[in-house]
Protein backbone atom coordinates (compact mmCIF):
# COMPACT_ATOMS: atom_id res chain seq x y z
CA UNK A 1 -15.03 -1.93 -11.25
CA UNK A 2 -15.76 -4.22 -14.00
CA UNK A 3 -15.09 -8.50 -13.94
CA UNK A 4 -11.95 -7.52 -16.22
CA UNK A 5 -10.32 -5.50 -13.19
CA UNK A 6 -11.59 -7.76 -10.37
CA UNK A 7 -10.02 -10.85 -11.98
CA UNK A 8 -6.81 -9.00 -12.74
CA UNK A 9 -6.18 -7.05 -9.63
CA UNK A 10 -3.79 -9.66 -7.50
CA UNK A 11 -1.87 -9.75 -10.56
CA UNK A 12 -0.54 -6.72 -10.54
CA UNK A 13 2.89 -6.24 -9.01
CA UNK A 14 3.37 -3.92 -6.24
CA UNK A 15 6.84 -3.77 -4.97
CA UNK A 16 8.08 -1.92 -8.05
CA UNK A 17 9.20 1.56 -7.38
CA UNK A 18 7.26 4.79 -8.76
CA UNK A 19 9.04 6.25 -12.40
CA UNK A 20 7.53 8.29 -14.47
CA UNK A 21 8.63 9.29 -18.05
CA UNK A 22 12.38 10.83 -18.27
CA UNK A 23 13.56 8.90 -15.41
CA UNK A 24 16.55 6.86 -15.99
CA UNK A 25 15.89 3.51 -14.47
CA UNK A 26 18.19 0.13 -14.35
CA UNK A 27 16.23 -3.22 -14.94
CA UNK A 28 17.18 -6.19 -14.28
CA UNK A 29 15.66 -8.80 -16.30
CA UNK A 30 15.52 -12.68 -16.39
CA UNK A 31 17.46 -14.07 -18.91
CA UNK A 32 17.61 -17.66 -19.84
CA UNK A 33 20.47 -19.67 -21.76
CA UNK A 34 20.15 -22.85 -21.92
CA UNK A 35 19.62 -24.54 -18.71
CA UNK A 36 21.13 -21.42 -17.07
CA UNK A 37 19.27 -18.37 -16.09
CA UNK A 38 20.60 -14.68 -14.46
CA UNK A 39 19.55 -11.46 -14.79
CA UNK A 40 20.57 -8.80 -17.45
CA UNK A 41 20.17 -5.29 -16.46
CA UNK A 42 19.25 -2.60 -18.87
CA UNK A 43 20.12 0.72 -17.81
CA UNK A 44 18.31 3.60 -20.15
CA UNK A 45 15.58 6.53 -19.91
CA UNK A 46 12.13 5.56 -20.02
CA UNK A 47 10.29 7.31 -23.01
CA UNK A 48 7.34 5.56 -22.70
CA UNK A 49 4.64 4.33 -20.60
CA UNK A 50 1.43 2.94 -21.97
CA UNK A 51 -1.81 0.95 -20.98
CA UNK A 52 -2.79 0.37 -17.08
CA UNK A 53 -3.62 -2.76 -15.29
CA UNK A 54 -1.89 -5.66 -15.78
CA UNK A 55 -1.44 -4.85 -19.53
CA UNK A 56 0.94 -1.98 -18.45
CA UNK A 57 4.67 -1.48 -20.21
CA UNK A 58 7.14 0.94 -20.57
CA UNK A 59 9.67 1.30 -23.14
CA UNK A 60 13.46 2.40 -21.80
CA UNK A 61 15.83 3.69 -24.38
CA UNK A 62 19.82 3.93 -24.44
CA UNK A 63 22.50 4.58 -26.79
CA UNK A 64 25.17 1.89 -27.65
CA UNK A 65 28.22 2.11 -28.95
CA UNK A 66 26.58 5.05 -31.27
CA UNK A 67 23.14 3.37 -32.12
CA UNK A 68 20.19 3.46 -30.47
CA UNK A 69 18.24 0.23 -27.89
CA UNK A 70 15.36 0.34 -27.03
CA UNK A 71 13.25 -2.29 -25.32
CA UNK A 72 9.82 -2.74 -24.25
CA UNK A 73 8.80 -4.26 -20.76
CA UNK A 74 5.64 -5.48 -19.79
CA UNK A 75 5.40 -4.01 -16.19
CA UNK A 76 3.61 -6.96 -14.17
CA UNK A 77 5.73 -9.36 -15.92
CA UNK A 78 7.43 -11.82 -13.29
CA UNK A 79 10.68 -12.09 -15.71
CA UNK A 80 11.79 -8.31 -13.90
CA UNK A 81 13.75 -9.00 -10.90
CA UNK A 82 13.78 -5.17 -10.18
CA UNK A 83 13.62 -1.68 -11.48
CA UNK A 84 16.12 0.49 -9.77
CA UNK A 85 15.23 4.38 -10.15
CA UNK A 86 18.90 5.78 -10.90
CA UNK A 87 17.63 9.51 -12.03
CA UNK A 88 14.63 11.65 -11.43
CA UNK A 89 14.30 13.09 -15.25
CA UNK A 90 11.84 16.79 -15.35
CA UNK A 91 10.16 16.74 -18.80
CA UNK A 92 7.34 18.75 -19.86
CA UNK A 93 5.96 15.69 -22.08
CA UNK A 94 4.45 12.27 -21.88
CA UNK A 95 6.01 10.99 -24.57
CA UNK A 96 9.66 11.72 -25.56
CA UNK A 97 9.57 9.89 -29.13
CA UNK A 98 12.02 12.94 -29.78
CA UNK A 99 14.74 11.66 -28.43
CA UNK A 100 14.42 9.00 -31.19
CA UNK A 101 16.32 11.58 -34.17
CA UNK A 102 18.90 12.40 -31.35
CA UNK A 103 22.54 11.40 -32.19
CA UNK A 104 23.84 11.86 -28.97
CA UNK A 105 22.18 10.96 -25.06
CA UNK A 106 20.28 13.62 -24.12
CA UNK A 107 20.80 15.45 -20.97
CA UNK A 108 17.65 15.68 -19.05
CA UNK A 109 17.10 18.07 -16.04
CA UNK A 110 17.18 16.18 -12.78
CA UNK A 111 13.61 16.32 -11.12
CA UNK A 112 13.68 17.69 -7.35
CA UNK A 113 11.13 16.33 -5.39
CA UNK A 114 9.20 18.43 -2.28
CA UNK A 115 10.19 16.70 0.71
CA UNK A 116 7.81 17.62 3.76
């Protein structure tokens, strides 16, 4: 382990859930406006996921009102209140920068995990 990863180690956040790419997640994010803050959730399928560490993010994509969102989230940042895991998505990729052309929300297997 090098100094970089010691230092940075309590930093990263550990009561997120587990999501991999194609899951459809809901995030609730810290918005402020003004002298008022709440939280904004995003609800979209993550296409994404890049770095490690503390300088991990994720990008989650939806479709509204016919165009395409997407937004990037830095996933130790202390601005998400919570990631809620809606769908389990089974892709065969790690990136799904296909779904980018797509008109239309793309319907994505739903991933079955092996329960002991």
């Amino acid at each position: 382990m090098n100094l970089v990863d010691k230092i940075t180690e309590n930093q990263v956040r550990t009561d997120l859930p587990e999501f991999r790419v194609g899951d459809t997640v809901c995030v609730g994010y810290h918005i402020k406006e003004g002298n008022k803050e709440r939280i904004q959730d995003f609800e979209g399928i993550v296409i994404t996921i890049k770095n490690s560490g503390v300088a991990k993010n994720f990008i989650v994509r939806k479709i509204a009102s016919g165009v395409g969102v997407e937004k990037t989230y830095p996933l130790n940042s202390p601005r998400i209140a919570y990631i809620k895991v809606v769908r389990r998505g089974k892709v065969r990729q790690a990136r799904l920068n296909y779904l980018r052309n797509l008109v239309k929300q793309p319907r994505i297997k739903e991933r079955r995990d092996k329960e002991a």
